[in-house]
PDB file of N, CA and C in Angstrom:
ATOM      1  N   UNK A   1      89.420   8.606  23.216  1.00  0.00           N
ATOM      2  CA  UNK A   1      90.141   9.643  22.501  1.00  0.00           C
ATOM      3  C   UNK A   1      91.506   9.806  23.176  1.00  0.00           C
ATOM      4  N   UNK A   2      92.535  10.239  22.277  1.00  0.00           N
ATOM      5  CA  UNK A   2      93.872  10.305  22.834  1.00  0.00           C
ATOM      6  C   UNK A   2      94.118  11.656  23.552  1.00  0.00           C
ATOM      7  N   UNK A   3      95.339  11.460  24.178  1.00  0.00           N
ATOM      8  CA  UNK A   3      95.229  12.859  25.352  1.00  0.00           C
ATOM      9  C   UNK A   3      95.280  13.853  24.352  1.00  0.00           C
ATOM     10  N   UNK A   4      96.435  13.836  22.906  1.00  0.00           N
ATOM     11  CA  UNK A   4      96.694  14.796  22.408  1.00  0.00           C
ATOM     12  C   UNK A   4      95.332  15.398  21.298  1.00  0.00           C
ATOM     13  N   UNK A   5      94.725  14.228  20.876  1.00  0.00           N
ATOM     14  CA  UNK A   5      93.653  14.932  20.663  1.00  0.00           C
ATOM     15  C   UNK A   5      92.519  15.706  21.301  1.00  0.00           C
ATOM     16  N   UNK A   6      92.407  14.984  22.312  1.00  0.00           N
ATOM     17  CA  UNK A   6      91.694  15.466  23.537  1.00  0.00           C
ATOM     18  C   UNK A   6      92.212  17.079  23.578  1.00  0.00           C
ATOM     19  N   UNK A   7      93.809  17.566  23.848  1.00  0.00           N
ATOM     20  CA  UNK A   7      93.976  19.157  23.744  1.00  0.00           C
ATOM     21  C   UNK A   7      93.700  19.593  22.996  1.00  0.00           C
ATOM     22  N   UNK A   8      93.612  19.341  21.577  1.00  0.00           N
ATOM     23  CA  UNK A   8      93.545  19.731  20.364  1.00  0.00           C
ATOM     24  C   UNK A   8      91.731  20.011  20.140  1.00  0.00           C
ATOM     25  N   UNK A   9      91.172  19.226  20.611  1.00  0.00           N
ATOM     26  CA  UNK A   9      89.901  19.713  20.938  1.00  0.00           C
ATOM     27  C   UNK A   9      89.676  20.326  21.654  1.00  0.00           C
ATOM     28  N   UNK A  10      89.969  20.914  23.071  1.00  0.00           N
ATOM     29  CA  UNK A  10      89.645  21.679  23.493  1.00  0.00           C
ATOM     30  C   UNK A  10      90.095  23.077  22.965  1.00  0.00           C
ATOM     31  N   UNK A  11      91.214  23.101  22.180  1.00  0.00           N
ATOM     32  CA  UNK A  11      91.910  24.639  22.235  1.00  0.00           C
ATOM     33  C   UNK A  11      90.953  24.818  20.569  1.00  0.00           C
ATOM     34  N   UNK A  12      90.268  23.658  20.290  1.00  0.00           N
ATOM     35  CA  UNK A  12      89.633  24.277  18.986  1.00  0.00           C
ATOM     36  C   UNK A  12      88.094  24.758  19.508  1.00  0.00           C
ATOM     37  N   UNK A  13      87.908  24.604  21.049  1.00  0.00           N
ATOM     38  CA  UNK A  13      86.723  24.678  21.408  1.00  0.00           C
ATOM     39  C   UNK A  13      86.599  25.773  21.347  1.00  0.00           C
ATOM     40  N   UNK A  14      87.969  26.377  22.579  1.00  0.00           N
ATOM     41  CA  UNK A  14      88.339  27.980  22.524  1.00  0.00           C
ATOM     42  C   UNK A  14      88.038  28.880  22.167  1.00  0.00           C
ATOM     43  N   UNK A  15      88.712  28.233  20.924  1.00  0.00           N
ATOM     44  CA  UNK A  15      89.271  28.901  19.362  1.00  0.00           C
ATOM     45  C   UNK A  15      87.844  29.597  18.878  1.00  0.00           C
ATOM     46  N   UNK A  16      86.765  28.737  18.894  1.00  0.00           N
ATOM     47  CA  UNK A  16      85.665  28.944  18.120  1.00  0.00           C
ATOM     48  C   UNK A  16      84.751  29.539  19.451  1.00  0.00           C
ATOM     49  N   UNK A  17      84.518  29.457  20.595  1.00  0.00           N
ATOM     50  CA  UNK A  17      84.186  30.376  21.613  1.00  0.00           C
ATOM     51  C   UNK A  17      84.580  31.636  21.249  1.00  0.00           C
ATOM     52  N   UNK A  18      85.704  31.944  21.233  1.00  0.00           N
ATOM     53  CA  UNK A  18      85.988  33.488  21.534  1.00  0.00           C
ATOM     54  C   UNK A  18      85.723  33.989  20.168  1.00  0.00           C
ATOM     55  N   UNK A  19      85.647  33.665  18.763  1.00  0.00           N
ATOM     56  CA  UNK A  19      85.263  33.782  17.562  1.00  0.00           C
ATOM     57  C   UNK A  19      83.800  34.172  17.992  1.00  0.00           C
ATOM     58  N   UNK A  20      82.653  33.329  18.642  1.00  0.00           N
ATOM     59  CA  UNK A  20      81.083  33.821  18.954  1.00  0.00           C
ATOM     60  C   UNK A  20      81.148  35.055  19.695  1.00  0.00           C
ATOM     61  N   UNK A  21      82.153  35.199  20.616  1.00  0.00           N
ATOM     62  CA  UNK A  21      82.415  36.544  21.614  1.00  0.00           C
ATOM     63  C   UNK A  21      82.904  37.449  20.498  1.00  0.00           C
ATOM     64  N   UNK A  22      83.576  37.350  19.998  1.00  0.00           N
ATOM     65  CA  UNK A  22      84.265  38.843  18.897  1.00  0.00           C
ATOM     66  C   UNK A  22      82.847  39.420  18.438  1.00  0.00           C
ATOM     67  N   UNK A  23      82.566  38.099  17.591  1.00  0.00           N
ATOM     68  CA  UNK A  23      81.380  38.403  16.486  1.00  0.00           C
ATOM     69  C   UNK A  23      80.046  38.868  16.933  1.00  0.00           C
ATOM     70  N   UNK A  24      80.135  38.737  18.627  1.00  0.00           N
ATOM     71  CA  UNK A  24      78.598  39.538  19.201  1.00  0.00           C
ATOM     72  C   UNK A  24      78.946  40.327  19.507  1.00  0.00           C
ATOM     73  N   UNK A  25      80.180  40.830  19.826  1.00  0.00           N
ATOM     74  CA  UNK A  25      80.756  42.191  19.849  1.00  0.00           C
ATOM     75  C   UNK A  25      80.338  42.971  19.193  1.00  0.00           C
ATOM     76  N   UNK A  26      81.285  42.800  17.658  1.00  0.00           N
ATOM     77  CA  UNK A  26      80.869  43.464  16.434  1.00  0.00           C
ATOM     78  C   UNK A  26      79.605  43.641  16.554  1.00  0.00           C
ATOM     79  N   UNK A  27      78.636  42.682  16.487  1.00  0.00           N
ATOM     80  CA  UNK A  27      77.314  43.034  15.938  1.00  0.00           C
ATOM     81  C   UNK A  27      76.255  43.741  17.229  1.00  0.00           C
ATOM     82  N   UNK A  28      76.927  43.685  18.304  1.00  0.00           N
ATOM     83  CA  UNK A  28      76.230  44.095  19.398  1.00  0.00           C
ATOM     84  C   UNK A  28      75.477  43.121  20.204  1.00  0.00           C
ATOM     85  N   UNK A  29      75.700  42.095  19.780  1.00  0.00           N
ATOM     86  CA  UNK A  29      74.580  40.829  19.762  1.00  0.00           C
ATOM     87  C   UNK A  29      74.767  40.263  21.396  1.00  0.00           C
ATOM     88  N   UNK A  30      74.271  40.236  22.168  1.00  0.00           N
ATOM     89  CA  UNK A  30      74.573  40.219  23.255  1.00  0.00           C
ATOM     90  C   UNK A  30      74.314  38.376  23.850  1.00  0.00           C
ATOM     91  N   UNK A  31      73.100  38.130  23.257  1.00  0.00           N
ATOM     92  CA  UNK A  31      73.383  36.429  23.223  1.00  0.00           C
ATOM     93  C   UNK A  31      74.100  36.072  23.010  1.00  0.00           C
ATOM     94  N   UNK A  32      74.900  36.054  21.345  1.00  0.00           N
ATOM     95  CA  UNK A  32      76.358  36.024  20.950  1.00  0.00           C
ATOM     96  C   UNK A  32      77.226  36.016  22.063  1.00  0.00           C
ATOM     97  N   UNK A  33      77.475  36.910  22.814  1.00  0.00           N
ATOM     98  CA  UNK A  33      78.615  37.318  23.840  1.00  0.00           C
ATOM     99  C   UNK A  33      78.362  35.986  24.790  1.00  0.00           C
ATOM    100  N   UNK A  34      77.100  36.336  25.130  1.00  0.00           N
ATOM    101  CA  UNK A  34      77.062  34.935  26.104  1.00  0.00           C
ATOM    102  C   UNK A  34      77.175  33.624  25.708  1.00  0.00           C
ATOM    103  N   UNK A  35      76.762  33.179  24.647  1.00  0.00           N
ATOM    104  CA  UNK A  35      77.069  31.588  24.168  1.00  0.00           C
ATOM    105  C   UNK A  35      78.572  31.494  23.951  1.00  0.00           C
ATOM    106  N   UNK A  36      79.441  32.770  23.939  1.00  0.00           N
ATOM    107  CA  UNK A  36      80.652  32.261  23.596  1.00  0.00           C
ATOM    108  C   UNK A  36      81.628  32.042  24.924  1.00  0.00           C
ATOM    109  N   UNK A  37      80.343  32.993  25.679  1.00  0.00           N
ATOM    110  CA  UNK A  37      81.325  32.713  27.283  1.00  0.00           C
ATOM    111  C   UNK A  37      81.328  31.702  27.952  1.00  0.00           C
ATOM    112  N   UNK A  38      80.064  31.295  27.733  1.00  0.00           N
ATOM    113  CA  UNK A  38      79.768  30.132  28.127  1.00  0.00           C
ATOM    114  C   UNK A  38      80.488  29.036  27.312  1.00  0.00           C
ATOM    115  N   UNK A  39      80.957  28.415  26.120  1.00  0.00           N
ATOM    116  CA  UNK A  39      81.320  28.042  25.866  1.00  0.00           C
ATOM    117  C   UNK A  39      82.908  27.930  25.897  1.00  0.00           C
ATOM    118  N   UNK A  40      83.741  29.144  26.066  1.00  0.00           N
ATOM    119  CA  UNK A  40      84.933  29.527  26.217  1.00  0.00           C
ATOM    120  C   UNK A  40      85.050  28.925  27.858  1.00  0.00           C
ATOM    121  N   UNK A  41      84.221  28.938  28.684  1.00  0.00           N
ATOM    122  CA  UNK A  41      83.771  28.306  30.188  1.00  0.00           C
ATOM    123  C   UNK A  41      84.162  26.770  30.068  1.00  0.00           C
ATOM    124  N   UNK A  42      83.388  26.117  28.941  1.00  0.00           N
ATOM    125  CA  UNK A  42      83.547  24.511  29.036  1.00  0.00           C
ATOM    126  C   UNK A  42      84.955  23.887  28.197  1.00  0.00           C
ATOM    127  N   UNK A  43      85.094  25.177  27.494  1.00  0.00           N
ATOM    128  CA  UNK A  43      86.716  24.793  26.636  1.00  0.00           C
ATOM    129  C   UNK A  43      87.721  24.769  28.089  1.00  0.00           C
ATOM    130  N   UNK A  44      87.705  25.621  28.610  1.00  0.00           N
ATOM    131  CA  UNK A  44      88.882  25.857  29.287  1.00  0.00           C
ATOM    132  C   UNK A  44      88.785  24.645  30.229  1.00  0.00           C
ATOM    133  N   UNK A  45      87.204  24.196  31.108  1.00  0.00           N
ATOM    134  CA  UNK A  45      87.201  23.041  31.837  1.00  0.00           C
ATOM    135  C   UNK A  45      87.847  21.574  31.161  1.00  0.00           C
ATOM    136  N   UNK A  46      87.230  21.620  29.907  1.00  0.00           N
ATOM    137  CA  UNK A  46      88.070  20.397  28.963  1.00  0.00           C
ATOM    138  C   UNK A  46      89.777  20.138  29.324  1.00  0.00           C
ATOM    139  N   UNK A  47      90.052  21.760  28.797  1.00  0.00           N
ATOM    140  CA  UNK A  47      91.562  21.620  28.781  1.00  0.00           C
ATOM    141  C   UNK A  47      92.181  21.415  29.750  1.00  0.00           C
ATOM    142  N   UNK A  48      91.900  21.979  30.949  1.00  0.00           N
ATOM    143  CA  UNK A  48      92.290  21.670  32.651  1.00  0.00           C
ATOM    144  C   UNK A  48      92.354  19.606  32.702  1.00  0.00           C
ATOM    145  N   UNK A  49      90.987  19.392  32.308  1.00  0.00           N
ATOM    146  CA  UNK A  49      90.940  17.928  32.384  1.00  0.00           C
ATOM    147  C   UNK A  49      91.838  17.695  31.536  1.00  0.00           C
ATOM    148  N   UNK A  50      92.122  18.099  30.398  1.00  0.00           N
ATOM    149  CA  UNK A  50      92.793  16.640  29.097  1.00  0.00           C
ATOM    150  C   UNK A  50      94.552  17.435  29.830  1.00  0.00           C
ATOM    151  N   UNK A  51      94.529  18.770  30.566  1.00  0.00           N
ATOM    152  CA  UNK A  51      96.553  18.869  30.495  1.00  0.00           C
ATOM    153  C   UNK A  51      96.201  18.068  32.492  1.00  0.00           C
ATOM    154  N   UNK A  52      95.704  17.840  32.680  1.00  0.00           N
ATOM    155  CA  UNK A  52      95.870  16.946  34.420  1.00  0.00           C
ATOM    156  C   UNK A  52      95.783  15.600  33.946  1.00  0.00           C
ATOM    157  N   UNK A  53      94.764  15.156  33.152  1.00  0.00           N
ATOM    158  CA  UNK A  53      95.569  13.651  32.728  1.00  0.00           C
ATOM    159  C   UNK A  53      96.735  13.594  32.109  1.00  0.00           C
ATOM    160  N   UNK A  54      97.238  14.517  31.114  1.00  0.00           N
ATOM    161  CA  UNK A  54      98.194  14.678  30.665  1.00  0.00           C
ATOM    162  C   UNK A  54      99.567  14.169  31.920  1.00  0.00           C
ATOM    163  N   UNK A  55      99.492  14.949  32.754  1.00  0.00           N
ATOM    164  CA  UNK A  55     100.287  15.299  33.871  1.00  0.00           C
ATOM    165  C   UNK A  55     100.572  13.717  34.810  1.00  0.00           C
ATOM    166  N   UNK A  56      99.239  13.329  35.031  1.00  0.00           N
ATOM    167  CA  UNK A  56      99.125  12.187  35.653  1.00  0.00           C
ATOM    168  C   UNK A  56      99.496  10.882  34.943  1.00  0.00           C
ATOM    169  N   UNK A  57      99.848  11.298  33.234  1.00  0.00           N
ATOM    170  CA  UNK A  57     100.595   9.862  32.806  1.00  0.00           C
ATOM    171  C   UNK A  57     102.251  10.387  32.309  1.00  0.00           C
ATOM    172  N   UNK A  58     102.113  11.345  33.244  1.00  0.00           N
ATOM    173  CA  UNK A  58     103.440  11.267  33.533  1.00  0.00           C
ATOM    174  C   UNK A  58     104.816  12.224  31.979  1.00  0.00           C
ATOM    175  N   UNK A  59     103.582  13.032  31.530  1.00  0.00           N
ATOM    176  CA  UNK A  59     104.106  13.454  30.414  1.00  0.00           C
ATOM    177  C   UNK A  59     104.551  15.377  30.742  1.00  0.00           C
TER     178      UNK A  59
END
């Protein structure tokens, strides 16, 4: 996968993490809250990786 898709996936990982966090909000749903933290957890690790390769080819 390319670097720029590579960001583009992660910030859609995000994107849709913090969407599970709103929406267990709203509903009180407290699993909700956590699958999105947890997931908002592995978006952000993605993105660290795909903007440090980024970095390392020199862009």
């Amino acid at each position: 996968m390319g670097r720029q898709a590579e960001l583009v996936r992660a910030l859609a990982m995000r994107a849709s993490a913090a969407k599970l966090k709103s929406d267990g909000a709203a509903l009180g749903d407290e699993r909700l809250k956590e699958e999105g933290r947890r997931r908002e957890a592995a978006a952000r690790s993605v993105l660290a990786d795909a903007r440090a390769s980024r970095r390392a080819a020199g862009r």
